[in-house]
N, C-alpha and C. Protein backbone atom coordinates (compact mmCIF):
# COMPACT_ATOMS: atom_id res chain seq x y z
N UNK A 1 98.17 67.94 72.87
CA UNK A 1 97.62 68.83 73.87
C UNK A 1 96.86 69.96 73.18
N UNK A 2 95.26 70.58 73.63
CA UNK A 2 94.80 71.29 72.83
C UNK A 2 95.47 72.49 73.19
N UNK A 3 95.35 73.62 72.00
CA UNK A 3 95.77 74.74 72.37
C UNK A 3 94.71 75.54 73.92
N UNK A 4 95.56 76.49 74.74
CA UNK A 4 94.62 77.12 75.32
C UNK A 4 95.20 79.18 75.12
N UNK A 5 93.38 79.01 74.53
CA UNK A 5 93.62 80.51 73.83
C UNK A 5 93.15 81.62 75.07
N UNK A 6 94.33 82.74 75.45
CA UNK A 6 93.98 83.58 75.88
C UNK A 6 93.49 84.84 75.17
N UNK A 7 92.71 85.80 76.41
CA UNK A 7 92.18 86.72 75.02
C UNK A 7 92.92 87.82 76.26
N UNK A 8 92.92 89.14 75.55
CA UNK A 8 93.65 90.24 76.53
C UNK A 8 92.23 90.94 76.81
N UNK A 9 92.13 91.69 77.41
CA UNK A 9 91.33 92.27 78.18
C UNK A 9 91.21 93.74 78.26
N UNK A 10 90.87 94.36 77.37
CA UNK A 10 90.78 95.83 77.30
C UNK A 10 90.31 96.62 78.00
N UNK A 11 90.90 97.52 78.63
CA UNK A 11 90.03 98.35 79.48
C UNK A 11 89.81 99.75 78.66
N UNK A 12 88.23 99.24 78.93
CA UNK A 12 87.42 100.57 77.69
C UNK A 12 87.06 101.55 78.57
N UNK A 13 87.48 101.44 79.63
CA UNK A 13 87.26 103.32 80.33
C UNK A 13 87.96 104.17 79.80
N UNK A 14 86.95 105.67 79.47
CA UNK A 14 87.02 106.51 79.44
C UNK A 14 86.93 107.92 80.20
N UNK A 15 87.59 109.03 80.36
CA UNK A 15 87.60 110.08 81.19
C UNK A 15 87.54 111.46 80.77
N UNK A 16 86.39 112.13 80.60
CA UNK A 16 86.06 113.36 79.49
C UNK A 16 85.80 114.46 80.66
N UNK A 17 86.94 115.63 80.50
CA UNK A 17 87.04 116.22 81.86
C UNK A 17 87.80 117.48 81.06
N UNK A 18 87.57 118.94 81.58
CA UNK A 18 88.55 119.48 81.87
C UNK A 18 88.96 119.78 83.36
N UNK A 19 88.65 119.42 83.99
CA UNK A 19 88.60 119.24 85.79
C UNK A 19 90.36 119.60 85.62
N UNK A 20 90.55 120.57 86.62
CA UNK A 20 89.62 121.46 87.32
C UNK A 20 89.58 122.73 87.01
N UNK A 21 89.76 122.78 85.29
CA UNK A 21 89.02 124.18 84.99
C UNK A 21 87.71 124.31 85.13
N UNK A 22 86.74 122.83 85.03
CA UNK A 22 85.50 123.05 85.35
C UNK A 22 85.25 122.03 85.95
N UNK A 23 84.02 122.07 87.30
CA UNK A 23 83.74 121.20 88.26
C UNK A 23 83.55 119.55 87.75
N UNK A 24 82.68 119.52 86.26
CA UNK A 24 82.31 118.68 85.76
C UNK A 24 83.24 117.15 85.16
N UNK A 25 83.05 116.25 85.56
CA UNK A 25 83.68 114.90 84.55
C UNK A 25 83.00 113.98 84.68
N UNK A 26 83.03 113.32 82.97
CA UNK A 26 82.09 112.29 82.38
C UNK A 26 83.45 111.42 82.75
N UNK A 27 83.13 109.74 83.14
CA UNK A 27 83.90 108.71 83.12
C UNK A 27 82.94 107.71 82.89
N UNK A 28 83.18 106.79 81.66
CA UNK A 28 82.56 105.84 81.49
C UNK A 28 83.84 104.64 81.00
N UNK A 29 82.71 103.10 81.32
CA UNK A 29 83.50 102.17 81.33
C UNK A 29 82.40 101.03 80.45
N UNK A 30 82.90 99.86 80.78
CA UNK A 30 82.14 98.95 80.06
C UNK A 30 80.92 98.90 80.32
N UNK A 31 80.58 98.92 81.90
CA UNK A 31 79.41 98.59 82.48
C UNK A 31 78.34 100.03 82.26
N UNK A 32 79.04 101.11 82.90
CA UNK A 32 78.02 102.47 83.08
C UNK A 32 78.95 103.70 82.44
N UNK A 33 78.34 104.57 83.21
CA UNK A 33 78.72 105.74 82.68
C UNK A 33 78.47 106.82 83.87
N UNK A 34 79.37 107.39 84.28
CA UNK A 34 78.91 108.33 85.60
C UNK A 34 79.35 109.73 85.28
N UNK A 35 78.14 110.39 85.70
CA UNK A 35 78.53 112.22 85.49
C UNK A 35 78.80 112.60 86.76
N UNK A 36 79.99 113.17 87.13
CA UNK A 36 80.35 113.83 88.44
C UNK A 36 80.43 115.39 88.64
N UNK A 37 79.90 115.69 89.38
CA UNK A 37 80.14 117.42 89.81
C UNK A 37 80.99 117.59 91.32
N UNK A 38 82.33 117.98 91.19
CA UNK A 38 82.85 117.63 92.63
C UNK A 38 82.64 118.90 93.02
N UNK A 39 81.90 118.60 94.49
CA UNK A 39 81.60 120.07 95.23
C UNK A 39 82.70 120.41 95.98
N UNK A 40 83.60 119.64 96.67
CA UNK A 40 84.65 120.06 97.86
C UNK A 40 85.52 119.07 97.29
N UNK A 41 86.92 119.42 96.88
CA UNK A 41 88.15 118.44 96.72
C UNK A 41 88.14 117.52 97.55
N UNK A 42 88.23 118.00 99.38
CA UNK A 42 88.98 117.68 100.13
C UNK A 42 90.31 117.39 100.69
N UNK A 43 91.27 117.05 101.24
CA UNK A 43 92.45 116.89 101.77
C UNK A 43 93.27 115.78 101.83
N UNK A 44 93.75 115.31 101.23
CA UNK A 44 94.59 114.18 102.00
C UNK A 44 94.84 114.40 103.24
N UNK A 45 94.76 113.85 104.11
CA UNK A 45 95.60 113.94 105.57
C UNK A 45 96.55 113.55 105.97
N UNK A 46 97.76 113.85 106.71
CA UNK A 46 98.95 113.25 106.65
C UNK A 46 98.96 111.72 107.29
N UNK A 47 99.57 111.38 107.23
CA UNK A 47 99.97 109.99 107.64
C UNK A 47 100.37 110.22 108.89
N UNK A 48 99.85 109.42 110.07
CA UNK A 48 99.40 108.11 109.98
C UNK A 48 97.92 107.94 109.82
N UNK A 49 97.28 108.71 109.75
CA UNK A 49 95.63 109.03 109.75
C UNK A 49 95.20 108.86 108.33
N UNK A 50 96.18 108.58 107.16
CA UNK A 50 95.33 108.21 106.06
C UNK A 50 94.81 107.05 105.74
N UNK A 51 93.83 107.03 105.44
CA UNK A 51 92.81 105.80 104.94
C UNK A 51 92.78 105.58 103.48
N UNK A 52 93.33 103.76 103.40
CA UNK A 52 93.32 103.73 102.08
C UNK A 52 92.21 102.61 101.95
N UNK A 53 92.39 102.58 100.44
CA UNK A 53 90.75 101.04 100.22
C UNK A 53 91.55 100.58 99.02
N UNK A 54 91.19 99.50 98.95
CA UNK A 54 91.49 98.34 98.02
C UNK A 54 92.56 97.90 98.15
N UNK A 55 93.10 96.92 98.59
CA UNK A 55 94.52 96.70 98.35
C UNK A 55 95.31 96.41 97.23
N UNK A 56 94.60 96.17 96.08
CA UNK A 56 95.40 96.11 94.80
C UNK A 56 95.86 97.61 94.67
N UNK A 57 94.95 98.38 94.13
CA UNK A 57 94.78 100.07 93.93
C UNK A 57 95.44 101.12 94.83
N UNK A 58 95.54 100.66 96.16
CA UNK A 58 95.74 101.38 97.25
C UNK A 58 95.33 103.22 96.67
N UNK A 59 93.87 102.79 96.77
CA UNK A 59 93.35 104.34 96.90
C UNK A 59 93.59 105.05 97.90
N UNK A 60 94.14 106.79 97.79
CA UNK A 60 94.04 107.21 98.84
C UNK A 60 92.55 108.07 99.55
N UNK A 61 92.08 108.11 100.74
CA UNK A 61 90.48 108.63 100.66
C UNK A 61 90.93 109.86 101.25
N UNK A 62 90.49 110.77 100.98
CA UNK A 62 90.36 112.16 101.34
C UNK A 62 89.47 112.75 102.23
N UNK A 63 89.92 113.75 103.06
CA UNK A 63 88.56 114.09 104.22
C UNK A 63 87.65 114.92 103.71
N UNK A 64 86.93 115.46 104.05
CA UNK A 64 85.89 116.56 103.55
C UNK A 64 85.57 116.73 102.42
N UNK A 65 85.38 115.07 101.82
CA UNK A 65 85.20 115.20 100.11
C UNK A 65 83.48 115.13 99.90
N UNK A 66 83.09 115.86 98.94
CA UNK A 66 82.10 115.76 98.46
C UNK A 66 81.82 115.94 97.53
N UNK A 67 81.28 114.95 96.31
CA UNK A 67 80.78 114.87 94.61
C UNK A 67 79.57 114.47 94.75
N UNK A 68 78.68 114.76 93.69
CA UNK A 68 77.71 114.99 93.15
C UNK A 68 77.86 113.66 91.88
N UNK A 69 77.33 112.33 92.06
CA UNK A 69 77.49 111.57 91.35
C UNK A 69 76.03 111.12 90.84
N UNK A 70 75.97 111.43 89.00
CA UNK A 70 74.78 110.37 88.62
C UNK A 70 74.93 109.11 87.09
N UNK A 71 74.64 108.00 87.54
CA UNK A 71 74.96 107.09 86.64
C UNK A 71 73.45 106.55 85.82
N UNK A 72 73.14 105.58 85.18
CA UNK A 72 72.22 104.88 84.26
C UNK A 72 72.01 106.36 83.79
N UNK A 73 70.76 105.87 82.90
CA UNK A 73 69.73 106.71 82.03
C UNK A 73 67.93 106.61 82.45
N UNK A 74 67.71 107.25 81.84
CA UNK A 74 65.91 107.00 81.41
C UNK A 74 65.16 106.94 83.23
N UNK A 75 64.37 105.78 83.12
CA UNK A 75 63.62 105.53 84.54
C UNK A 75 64.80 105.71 85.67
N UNK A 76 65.63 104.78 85.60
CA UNK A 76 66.66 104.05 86.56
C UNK A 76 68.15 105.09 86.98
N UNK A 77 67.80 106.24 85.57
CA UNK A 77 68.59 107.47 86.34
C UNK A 77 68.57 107.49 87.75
N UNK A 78 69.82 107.93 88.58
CA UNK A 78 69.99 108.33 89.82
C UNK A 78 71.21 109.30 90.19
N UNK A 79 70.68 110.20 90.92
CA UNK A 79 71.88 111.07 91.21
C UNK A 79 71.99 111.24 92.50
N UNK A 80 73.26 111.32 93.32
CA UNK A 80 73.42 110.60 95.00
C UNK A 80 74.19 111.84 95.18
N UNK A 81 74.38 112.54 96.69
CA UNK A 81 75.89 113.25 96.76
C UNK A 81 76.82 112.23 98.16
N UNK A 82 77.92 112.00 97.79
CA UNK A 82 78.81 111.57 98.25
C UNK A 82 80.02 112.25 99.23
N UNK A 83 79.97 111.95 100.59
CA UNK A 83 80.83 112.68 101.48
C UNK A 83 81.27 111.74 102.17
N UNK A 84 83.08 112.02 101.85
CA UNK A 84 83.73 111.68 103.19
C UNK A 84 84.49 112.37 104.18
N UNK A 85 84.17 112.15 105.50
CA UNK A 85 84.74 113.33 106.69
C UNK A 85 85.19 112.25 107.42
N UNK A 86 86.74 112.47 108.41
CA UNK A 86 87.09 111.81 108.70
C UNK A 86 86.45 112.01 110.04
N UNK A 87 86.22 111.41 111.03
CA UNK A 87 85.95 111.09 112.52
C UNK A 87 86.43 110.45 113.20
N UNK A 88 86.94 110.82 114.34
CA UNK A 88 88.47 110.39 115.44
C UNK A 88 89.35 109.35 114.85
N UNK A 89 89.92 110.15 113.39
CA UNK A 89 90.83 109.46 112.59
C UNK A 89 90.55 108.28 111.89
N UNK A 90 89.30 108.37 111.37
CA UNK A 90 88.31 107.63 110.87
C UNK A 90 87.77 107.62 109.70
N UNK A 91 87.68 107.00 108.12
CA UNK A 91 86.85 107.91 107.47
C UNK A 91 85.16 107.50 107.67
N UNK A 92 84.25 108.12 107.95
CA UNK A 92 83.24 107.75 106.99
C UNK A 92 82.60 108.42 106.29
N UNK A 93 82.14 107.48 105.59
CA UNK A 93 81.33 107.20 103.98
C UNK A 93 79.83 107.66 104.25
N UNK A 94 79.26 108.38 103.71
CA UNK A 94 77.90 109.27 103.99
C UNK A 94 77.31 109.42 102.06
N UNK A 95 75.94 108.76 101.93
CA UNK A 95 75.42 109.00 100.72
C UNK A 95 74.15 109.48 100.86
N UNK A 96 73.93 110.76 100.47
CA UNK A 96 72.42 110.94 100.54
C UNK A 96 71.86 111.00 99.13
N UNK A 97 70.18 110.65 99.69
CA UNK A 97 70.03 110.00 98.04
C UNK A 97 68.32 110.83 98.01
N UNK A 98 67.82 110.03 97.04
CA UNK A 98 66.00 110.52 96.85
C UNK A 98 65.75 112.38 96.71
N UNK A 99 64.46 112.45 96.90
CA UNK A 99 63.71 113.75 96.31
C UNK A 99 64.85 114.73 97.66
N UNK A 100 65.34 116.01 96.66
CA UNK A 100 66.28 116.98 97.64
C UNK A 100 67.16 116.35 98.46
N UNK A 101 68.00 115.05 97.95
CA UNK A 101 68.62 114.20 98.94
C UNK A 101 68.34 114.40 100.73
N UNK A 102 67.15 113.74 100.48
CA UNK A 102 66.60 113.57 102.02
C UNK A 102 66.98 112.56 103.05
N UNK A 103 67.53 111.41 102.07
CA UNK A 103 67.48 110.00 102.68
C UNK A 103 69.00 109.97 102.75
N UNK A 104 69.63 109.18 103.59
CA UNK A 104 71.13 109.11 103.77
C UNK A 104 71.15 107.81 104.14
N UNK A 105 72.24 107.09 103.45
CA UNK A 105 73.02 105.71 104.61
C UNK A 105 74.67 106.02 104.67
N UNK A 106 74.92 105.34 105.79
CA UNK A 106 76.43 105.66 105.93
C UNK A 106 77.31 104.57 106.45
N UNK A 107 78.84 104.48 106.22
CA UNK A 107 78.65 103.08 106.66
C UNK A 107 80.54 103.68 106.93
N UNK A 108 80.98 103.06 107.96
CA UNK A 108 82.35 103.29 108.86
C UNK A 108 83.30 101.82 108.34
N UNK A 109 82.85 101.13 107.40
CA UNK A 109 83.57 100.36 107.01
C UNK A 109 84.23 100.33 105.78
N UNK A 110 83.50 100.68 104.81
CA UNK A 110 84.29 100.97 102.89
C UNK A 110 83.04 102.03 102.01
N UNK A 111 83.81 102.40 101.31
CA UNK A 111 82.71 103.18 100.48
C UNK A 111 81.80 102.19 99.68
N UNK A 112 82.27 100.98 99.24
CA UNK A 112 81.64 100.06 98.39
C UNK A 112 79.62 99.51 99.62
N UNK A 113 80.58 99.71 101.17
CA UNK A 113 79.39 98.82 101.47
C UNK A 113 78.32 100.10 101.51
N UNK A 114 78.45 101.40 101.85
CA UNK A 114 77.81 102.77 101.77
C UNK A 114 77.02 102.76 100.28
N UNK A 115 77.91 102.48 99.22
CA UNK A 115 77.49 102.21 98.01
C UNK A 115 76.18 101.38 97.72
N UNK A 116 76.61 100.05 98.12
CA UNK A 116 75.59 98.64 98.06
C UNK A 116 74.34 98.93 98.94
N UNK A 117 74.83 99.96 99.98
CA UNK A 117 73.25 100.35 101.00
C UNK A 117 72.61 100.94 100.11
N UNK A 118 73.13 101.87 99.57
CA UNK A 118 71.87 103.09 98.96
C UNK A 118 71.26 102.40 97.71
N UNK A 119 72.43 101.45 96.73
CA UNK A 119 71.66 100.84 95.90
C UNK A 119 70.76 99.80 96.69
N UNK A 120 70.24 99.37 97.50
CA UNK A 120 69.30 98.92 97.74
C UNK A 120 68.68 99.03 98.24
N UNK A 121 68.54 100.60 98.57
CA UNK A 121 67.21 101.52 99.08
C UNK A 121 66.81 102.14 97.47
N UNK A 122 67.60 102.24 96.63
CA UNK A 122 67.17 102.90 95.51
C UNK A 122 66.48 101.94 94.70
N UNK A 123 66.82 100.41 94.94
CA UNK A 123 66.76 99.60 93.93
C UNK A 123 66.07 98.17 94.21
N UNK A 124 65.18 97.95 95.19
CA UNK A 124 64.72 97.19 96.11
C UNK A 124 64.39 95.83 95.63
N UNK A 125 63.80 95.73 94.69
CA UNK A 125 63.10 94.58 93.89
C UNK A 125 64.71 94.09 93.45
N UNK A 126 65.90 94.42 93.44
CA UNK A 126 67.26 93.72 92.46
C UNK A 126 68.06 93.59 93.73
N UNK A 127 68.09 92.64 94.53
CA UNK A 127 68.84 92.59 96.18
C UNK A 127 70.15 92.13 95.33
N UNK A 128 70.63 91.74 93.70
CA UNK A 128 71.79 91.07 93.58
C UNK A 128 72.58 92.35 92.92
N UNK A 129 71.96 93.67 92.75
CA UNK A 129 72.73 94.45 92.09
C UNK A 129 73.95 94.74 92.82
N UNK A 130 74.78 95.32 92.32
CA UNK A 130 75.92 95.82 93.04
C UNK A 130 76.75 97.00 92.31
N UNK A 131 77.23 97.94 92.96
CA UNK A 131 77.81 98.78 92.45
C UNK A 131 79.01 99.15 92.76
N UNK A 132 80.28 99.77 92.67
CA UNK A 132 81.46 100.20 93.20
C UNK A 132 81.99 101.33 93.79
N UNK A 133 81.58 101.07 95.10
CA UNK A 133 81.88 102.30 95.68
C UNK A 133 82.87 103.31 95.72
N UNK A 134 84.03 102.61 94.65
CA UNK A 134 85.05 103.58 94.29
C UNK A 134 84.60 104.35 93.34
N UNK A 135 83.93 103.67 92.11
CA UNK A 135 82.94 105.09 90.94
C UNK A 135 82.25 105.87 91.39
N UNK A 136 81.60 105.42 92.46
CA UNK A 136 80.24 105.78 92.85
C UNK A 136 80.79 107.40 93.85
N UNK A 137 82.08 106.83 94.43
CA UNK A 137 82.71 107.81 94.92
C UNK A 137 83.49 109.43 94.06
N UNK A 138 83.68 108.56 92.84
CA UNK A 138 84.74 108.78 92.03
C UNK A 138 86.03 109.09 92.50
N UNK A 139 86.73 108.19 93.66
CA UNK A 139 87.98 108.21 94.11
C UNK A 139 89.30 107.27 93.41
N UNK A 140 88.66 106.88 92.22
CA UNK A 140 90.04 106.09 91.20
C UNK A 140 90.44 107.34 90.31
N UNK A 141 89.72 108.64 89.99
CA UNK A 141 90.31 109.24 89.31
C UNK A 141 91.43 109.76 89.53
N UNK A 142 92.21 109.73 88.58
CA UNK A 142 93.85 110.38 88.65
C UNK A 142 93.66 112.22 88.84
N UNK A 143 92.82 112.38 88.21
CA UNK A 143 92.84 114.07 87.90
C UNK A 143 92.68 114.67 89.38
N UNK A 144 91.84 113.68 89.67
CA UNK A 144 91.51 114.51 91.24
C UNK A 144 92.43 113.98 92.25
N UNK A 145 93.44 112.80 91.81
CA UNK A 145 94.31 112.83 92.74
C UNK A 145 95.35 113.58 92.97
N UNK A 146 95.59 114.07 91.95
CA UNK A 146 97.22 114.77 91.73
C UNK A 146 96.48 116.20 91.77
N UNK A 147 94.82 117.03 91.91
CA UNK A 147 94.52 117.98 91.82
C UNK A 147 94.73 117.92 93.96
N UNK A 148 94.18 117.08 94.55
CA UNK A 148 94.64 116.77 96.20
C UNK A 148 96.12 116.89 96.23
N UNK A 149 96.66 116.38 95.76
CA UNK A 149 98.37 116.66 95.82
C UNK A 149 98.57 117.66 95.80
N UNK A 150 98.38 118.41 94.37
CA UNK A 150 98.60 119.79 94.14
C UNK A 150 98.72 120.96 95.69
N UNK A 151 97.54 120.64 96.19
CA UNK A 151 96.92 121.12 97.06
C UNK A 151 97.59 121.12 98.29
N UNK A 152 97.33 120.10 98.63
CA UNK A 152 98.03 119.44 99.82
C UNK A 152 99.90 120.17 99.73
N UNK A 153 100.57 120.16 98.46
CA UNK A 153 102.00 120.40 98.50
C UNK A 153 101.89 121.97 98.78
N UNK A 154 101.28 122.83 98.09
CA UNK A 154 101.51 123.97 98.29
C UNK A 154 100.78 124.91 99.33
N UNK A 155 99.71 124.03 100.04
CA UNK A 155 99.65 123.97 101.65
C UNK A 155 101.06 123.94 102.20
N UNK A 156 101.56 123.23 102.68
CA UNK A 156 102.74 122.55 102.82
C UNK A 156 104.11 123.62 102.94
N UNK A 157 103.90 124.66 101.42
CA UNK A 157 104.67 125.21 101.51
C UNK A 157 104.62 126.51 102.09
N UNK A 158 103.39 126.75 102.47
CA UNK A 158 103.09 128.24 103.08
C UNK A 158 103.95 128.87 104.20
């Protein structure tokens, strides 16, 4: 029987932050590299009204969030701002994009499909690109989750 060789799988993300002594964090991975400026934390909301995404990850999404996200380099640079507000216990996903973010798509179903809209208003001629609306969000980071916790607990305790 031939051998069958597995290989392990490294995950080369990185997270260069002092967040939240300062607004700013670099996170890069295999594929890109994204600079974030978070303008509004936002809230967790209590349960039963929280909205999560992914079911492996079980992200939690936050209301009144808004970052300042830009990924590539050179021509293909882009920088988007990203908001989620919840609506009649709802989240949605809001990206405005182009010259003075003029242009917006929004989408009441996942941040990924909000994501995949704007990349293909940004990116027209590549209909197969795709991007992750959790980076794009930057809602996998840990720093900013436990900085919402933080928050949220000593709300809590007032």
């Amino acid at each position: 029987m031939p051998k069958i060789r597995s290989r392990k799988i490294k995950n080369n993300s990185k997270k260069i932050s002092e967040y939240p002594k300062t607004n700013s964090i670099l996170f890069t991975d295999k594929k890109r590299s994204y600079y974030y400026t978070i303008r509004q934390e936002g809230l967790y909301s209590q349960p039963p009204i929280l909205a999560y995404i992914q079911k492996k990850n079980k992200y939690k999404i936050p209301d009144g969030y808004c970052v300042k996200s830009t990924w590539d380099r050179g021509e293909k640079k882009r920088t988007v701002k990203c908001f989620i507000n919840y609506i009649e216990e709802k989240p949605i996903f809001r990206i405005m994009y182009s010259i003075n973010f003029s242009e917006k798509v929004q989408s009441n179903i996942s941040l990924t499909t909000a994501a995949n809209a704007v990349l293909r208003k940004l990116f027209s001629l590549n209909e197969k690109s795709l991007i992750s609306g959790v980076h794009l969000f930057s809602i996998h980071l840990v720093t900013l989750k436990q900085a919402k916790e933080n928050i949220s607990i000593k709300e809590d305790n007032i």
